[in-house]
Protein backbone atom coordinates (compact mmCIF):
# COMPACT_ATOMS: atom_id res chain seq x y z
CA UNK A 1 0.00 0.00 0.00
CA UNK A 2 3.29 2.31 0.77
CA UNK A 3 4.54 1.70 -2.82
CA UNK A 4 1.39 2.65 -4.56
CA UNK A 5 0.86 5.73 -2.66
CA UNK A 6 4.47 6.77 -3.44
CA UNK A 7 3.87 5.61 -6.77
CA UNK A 8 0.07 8.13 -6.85
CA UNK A 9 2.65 10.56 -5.52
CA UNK A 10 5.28 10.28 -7.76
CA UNK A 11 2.65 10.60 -10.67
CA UNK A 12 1.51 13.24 -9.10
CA UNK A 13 4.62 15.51 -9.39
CA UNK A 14 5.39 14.44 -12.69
CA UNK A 15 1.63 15.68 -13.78
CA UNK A 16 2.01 18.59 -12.47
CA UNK A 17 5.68 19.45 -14.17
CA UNK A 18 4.02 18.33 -17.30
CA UNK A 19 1.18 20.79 -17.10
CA UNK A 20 3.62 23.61 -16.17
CA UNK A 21 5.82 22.79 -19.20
CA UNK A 22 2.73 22.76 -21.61
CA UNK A 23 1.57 26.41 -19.65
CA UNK A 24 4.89 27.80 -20.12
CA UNK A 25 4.95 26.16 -24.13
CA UNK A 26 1.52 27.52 -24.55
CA UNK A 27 2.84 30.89 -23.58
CA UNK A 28 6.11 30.84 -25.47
CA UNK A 29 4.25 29.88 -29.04
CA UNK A 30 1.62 32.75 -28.65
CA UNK A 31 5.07 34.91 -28.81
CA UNK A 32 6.48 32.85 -31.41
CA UNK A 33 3.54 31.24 -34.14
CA UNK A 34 0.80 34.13 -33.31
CA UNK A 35 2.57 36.84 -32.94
CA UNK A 36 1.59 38.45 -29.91
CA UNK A 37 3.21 40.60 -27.25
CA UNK A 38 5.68 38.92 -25.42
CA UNK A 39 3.53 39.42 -22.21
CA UNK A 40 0.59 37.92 -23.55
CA UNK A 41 -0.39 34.74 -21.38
CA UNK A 42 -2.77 32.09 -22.49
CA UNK A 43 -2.32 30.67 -18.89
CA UNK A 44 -2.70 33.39 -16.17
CA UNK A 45 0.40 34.39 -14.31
CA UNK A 46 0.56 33.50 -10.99
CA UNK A 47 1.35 36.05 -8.07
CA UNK A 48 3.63 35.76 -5.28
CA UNK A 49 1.37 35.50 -2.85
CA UNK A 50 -0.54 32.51 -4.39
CA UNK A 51 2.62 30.53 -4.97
CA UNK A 52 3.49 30.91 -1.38
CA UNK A 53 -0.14 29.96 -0.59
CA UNK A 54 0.39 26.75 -2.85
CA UNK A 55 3.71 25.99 -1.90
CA UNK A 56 2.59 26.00 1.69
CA UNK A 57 -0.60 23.65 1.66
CA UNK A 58 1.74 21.32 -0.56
CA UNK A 59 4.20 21.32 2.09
CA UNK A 60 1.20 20.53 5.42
CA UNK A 61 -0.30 18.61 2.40
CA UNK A 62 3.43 16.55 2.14
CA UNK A 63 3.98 16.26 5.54
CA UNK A 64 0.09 15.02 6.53
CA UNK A 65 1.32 11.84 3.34
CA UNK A 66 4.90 11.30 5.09
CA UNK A 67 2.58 10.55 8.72
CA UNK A 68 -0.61 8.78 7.37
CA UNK A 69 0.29 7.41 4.20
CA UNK A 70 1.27 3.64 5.42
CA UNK A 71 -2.84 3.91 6.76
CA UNK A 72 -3.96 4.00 2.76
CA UNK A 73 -5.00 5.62 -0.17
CA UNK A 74 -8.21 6.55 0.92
CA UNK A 75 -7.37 7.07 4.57
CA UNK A 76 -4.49 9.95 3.49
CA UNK A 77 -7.19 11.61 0.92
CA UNK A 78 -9.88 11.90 3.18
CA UNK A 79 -7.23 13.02 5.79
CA UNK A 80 -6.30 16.54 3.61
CA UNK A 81 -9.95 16.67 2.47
CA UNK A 82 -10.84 17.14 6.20
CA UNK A 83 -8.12 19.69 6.84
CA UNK A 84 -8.01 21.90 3.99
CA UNK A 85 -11.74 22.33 4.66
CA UNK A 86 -10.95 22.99 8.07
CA UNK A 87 -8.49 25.86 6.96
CA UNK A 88 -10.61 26.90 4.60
CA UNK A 89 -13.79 27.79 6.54
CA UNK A 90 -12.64 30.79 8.29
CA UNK A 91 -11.85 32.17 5.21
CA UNK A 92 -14.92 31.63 3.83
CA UNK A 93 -17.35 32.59 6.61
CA UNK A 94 -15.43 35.89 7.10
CA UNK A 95 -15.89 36.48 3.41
CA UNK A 96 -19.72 35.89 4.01
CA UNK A 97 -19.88 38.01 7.37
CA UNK A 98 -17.49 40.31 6.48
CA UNK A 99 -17.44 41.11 2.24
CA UNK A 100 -20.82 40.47 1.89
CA UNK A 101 -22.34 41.90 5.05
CA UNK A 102 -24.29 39.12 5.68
CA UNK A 103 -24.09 38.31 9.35
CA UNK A 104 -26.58 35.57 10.09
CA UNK A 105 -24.41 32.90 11.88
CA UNK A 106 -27.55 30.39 12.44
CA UNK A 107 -28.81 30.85 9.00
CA UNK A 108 -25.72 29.72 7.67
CA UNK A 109 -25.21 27.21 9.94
CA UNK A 110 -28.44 25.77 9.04
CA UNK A 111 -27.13 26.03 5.47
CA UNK A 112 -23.77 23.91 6.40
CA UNK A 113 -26.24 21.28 7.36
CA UNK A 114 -28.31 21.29 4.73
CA UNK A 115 -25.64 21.31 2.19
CA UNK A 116 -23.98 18.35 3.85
CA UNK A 117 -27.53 16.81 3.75
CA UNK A 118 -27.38 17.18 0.13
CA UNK A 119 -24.27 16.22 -1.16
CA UNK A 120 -24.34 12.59 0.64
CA UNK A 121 -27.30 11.90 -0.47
CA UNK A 122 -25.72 12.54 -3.68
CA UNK A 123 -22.74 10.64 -2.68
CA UNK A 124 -25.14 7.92 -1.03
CA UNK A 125 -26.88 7.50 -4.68
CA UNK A 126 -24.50 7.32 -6.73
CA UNK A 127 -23.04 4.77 -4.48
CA UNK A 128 -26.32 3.16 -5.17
CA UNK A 129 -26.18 3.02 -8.83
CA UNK A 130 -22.71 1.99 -9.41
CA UNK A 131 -21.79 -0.86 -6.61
CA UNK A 132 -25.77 -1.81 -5.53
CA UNK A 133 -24.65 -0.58 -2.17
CA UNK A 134 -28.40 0.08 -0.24
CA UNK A 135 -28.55 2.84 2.22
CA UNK A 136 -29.32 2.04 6.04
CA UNK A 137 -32.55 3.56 7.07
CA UNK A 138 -32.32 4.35 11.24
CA UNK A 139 -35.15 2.83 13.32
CA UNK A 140 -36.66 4.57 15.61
CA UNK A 141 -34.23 3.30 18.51
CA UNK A 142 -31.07 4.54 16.42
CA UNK A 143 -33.02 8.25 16.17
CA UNK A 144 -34.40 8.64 19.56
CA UNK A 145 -31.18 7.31 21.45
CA UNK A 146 -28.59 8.09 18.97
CA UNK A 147 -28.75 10.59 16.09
CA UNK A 148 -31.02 13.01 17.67
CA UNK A 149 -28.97 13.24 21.10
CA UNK A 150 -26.03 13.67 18.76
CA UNK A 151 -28.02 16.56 16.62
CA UNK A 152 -28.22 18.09 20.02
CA UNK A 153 -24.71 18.20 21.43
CA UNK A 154 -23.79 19.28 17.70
CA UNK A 155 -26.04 22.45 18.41
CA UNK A 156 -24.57 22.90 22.07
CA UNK A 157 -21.71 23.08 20.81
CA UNK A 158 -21.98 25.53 18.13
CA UNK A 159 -23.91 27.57 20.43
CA UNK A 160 -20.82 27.30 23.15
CA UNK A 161 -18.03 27.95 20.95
CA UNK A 162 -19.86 31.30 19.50
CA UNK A 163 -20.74 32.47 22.73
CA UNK A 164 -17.74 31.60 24.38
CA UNK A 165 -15.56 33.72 21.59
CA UNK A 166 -17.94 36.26 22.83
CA UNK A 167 -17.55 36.55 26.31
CA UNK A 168 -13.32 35.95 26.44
CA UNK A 169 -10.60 36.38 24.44
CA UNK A 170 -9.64 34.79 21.21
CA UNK A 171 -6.23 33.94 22.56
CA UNK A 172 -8.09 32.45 25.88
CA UNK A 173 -10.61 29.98 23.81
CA UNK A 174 -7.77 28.46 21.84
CA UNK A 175 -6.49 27.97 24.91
CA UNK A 176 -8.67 26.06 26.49
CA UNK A 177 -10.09 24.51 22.80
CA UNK A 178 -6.28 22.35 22.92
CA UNK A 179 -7.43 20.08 25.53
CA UNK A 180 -10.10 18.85 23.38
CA UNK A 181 -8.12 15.63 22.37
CA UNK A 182 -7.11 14.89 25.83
CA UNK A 183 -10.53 15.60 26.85
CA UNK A 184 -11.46 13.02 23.97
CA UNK A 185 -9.46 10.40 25.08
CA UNK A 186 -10.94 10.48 29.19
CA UNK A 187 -14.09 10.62 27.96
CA UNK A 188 -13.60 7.35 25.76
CA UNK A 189 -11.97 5.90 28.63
CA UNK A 190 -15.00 7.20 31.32
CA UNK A 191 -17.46 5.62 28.64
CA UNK A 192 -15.75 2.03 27.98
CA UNK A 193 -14.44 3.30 24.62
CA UNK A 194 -11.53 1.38 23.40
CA UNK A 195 -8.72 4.06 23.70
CA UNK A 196 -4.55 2.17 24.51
CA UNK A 197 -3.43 4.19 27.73
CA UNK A 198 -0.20 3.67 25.98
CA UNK A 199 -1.09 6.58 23.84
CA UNK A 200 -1.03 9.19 26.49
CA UNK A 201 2.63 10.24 26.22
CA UNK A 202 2.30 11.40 22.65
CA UNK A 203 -1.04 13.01 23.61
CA UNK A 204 0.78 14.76 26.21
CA UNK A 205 2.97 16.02 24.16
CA UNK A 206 0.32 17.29 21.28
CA UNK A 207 -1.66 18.74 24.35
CA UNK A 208 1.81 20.56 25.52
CA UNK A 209 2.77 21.89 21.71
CA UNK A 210 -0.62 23.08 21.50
CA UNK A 211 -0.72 25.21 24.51
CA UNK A 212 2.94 26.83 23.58
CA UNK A 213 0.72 27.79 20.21
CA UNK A 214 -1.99 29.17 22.27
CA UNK A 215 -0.07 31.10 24.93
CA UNK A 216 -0.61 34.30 24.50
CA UNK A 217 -2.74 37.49 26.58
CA UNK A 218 -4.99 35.66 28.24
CA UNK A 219 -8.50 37.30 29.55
CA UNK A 220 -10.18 34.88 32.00
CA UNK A 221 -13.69 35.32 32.92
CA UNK A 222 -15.87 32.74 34.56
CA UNK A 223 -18.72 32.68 32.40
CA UNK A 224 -16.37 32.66 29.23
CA UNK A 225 -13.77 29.50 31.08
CA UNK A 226 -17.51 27.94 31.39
CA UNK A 227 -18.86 28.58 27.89
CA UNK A 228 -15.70 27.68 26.43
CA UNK A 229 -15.20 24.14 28.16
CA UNK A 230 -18.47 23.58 27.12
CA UNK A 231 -17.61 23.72 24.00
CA UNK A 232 -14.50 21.23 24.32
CA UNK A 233 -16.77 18.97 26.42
CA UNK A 234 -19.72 18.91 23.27
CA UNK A 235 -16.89 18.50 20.78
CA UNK A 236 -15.40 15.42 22.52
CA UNK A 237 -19.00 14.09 22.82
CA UNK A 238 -19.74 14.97 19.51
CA UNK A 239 -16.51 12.35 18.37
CA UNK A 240 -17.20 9.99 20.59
CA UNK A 241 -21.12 9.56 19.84
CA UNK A 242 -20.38 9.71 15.85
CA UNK A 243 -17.58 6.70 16.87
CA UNK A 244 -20.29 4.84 18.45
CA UNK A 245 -22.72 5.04 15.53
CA UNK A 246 -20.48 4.00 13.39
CA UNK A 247 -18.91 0.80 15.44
CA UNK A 248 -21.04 -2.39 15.90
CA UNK A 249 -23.59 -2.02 18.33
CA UNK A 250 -26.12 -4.16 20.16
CA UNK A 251 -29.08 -1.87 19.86
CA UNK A 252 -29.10 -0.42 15.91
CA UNK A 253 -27.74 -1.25 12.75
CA UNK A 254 -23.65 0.36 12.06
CA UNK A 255 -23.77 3.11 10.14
CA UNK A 256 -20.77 4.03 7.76
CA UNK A 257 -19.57 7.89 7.55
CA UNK A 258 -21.69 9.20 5.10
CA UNK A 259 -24.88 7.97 6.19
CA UNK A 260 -23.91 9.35 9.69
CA UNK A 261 -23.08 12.42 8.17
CA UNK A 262 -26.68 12.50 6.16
CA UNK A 263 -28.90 11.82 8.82
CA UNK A 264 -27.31 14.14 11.20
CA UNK A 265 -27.43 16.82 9.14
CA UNK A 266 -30.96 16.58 8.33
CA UNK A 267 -31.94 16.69 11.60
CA UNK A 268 -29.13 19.11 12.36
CA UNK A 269 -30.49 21.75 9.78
CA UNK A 270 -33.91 21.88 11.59
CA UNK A 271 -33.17 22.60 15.12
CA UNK A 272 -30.63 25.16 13.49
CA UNK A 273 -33.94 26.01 11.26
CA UNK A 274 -35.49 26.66 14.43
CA UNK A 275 -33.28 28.84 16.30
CA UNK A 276 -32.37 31.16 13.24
CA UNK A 277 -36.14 31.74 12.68
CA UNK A 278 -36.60 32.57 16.58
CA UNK A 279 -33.34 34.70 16.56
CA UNK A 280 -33.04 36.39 12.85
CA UNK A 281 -36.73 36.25 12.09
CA UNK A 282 -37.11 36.28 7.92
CA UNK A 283 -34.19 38.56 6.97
CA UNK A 284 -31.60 36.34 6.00
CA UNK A 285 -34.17 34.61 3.33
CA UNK A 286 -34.50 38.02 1.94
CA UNK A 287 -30.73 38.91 1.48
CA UNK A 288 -30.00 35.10 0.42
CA UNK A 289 -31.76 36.19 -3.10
CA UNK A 290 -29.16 38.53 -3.87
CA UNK A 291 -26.49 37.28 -5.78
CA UNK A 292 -23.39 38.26 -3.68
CA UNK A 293 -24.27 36.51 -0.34
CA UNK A 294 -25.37 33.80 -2.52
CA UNK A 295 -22.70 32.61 -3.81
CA UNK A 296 -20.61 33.49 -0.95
CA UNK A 297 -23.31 31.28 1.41
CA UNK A 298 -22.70 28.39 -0.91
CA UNK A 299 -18.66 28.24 -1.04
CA UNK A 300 -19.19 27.86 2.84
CA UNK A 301 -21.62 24.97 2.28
CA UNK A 302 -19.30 23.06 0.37
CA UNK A 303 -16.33 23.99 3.08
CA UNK A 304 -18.90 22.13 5.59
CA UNK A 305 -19.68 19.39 3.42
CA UNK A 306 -16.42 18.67 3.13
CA UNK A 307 -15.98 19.25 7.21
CA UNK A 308 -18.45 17.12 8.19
CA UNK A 309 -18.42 14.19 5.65
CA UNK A 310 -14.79 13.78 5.45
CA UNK A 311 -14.22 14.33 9.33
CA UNK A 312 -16.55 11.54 10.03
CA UNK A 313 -14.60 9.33 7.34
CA UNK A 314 -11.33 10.28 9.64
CA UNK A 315 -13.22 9.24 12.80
CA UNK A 316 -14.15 5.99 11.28
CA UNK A 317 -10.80 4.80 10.23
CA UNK A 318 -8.44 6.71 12.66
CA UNK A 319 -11.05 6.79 16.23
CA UNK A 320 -12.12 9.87 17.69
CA UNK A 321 -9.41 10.69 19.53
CA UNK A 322 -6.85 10.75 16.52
CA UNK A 323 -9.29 13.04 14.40
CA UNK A 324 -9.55 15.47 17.20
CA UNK A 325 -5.41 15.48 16.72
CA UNK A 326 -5.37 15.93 13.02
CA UNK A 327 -7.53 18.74 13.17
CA UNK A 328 -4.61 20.36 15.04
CA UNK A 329 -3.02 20.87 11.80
CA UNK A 330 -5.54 23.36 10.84
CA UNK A 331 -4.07 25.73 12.59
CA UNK A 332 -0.41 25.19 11.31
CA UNK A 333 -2.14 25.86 7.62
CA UNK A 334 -3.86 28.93 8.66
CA UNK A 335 -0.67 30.40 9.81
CA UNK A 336 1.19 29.26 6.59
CA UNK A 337 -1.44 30.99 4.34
CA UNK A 338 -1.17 34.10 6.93
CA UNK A 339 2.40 34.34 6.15
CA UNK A 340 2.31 34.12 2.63
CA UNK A 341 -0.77 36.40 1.81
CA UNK A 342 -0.81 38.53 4.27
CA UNK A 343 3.26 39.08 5.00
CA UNK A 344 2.07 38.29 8.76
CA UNK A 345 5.51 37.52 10.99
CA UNK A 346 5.70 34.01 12.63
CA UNK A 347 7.05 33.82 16.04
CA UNK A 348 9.54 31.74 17.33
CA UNK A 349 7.19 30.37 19.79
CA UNK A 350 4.58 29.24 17.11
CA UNK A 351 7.25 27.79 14.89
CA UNK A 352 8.50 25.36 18.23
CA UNK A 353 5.08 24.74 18.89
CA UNK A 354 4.19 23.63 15.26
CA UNK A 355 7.11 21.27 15.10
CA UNK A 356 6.49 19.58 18.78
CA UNK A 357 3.08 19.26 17.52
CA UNK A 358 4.06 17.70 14.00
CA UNK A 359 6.51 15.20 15.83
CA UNK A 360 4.20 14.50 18.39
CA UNK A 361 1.52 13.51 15.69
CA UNK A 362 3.81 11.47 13.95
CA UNK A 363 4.57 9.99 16.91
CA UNK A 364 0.50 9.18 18.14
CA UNK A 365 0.28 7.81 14.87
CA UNK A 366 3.30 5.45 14.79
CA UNK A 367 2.15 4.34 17.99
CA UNK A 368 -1.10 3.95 17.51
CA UNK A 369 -0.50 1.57 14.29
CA UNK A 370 1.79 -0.47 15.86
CA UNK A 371 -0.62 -1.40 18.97
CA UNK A 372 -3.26 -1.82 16.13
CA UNK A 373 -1.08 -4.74 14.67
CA UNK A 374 -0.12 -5.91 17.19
CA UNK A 375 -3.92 -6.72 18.45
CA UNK A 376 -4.67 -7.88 15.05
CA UNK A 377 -1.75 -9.97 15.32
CA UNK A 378 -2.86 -11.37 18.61
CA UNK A 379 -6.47 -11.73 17.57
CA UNK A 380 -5.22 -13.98 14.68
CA UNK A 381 -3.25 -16.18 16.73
CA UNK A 382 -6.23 -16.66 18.90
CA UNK A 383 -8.38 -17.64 16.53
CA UNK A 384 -6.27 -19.99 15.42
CA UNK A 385 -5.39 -21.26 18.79
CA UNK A 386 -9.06 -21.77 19.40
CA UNK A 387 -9.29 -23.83 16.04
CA UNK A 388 -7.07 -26.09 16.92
CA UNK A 389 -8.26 -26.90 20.42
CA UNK A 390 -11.99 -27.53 18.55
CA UNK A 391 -11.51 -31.77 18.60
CA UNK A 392 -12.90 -33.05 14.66
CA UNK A 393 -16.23 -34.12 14.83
């Protein structure tokens, strides 16, 4: 599996060389055949600031391969799905809130969920068509017990995080927001989760990285500390519960990601439906119709789709508690893209942080693979242990 992801890699480079070799020959024969001004580009030139961008999500993109790629093809693309849509979202809900005035934060929430609703059901028929693959349909049990608790925290926890960024610092909520894989990992131990205590040490570490990141002028108020560990505690339930619906279990049928992903959305988008009516009235369906929030709306609705199906994928083949750590990266992106856009100035205390955190993820991961074998290892050699003690009839 190694060798043909190095080999999808390899392939990968040499496309891309290609297609800059026919750009630049495309440019040089409009000079030479046509005629036409030496400046004249049939591919668009590309400014500094966007090469930095690219050259920095191909190196987080690089460095995510070099960690995950012995877990699979899929497993490695679903991986940088999940965090360049993490990245991404700031971007594009600023854009929304910010360019296009439009600041409705449960409206578009409610969009995220819908959209996600959407596109795997999409993704769920199309699956349909080609393999014959049929779609599991939740009983009531799985609804009442499962999905619609999980709709709940999902809202909590929006709810926390935007009223926790209200009431303290920015610099005080990441702070707190890095113990969410630690708090993760209890909670999957408190519940009877299958979590290796052997894995603390590196999650230590991530935990440790990720507060040197954080550190900075802290505010603390009570109500915000609350709000804001709320929202670590809902995201860590959130994990956990989407885990759980996705594992075997005695009381409904296992779900796989994107059926997770559709029926919590649906039900998602309308207690969001609800609130934004009750808090924004009609307004936002008025200034939807207009062309600019539009658009800008539905970039962050594929962002979310992306988030949400993707993320879920990550839970299912990596555990809870390991896609709680590799949405860490997001923030190592972010400050790439800062850098090379914006010129911002990255401080010696964020670059040590980033690269404890990086070698403390590859470190998790190595970890966590090789207690994976070796319990696969040991479960084969107990079933055939248990073979051979079965006397022939």
């Amino acid at each position: 599996m190694a060798a043909r992801d190095s080999g999808a890699l390899s392939r990968s480079i040499v496309l891309f060389a290609l297609l800059s070799t026919l750009a630049d020959g495309l440019n040089l024969g409009s000079e030479m055949i046509l005629g036409l001004d030496p400046g004249f580009n049939f591919v668009p030139a590309v400014s500094g600031a966007t090469l930095m961008t690219i050259i920095a999500c191909l190196a987080v993109a690089l460095t995510l391969i070099g960690i995950y790629h012995r877990q699979g093809f899929f497993t490695c693309a679903s991986i940088l799905s999940y965090v360049f849509a993490l990245s991404s979202m700031s971007v594009l809900i600023r854009n929304c809130y910010v360019n296009e005035n439009f600041k409705y934060p449960q409206f578009v929430t409610a969009t995220h969920f819908a959209g996600t609703a959407v596109v795997g059901s999409f993704w769920l028929l199309c699956r349909y068509v080609r393999e014959g693959r049929s779609v599991t349909l939740p009983d009531a049990s799985c609804v009442l017990k499962g999905l619609l608790p999980l709709a709940c925290t999902v809202v909590l926890s929006m709810a926390a995080s935007n009223n926790g960024l209200l009431f303290s610092s920015a610099h005080f909520f990441e702070m707190i927001s890095t113990s969410t894989p630690l708090c993760t990992a209890l909670l999957a131990i408190s519940l009877g989760r299958d979590f290796d205590l052997r894995l603390t040490a590196p999650l230590l570490l991530i935990t440790l990285a990720l507060v040197v990141v954080a550190f900075g002028e802290l505010q603390f108020t009570t109500l915000g500390f609350v709000l804001c560990f709320g929202s670590v505690l809902t995201r860590s339930v959130k994990s956990v519960m989407q885990h759980a619906l996705m594992g075997s279990n005695d009381e409904w049928k296992s779900m796989d990601p994107v059926e997770v992903a559709v029926w919590q959305s649906m039900l998602c988008f309308v207690l969001m439906l609800g609130w934004s009516v009750a808090s924004e009235g009609a307004q936002p369906w008025v200034e939807i119709c207009a062309w600019g929030p539009f658009v800008a709306v539905l970039a962050t609705c594929a962002g979310a789709a992306g988030i949400n199906i993707f993320g879920l994928i990550v839970i299912k083949e990596l555990g809870p508690v390991a896609q709680q750590v590799v949405g860490t990266l997001k923030g190592a992106l972010s400050i790439l893209c800062a850098v090379a856009v914006f010129g911002e100035a990255l401080s010696t205390q964020q670059i040590v942080g980033y690269v404890v955190l990086l070698g403390g993820i590859a470190w998790y991961n190595k970890k966590d693979m090789q207690l994976k074998q070796a319990k696969a290892k040991a479960s084969t050699l107990m079933s055939e242990t248990t073979k051979l003690k079965i006397p022939k009839a």
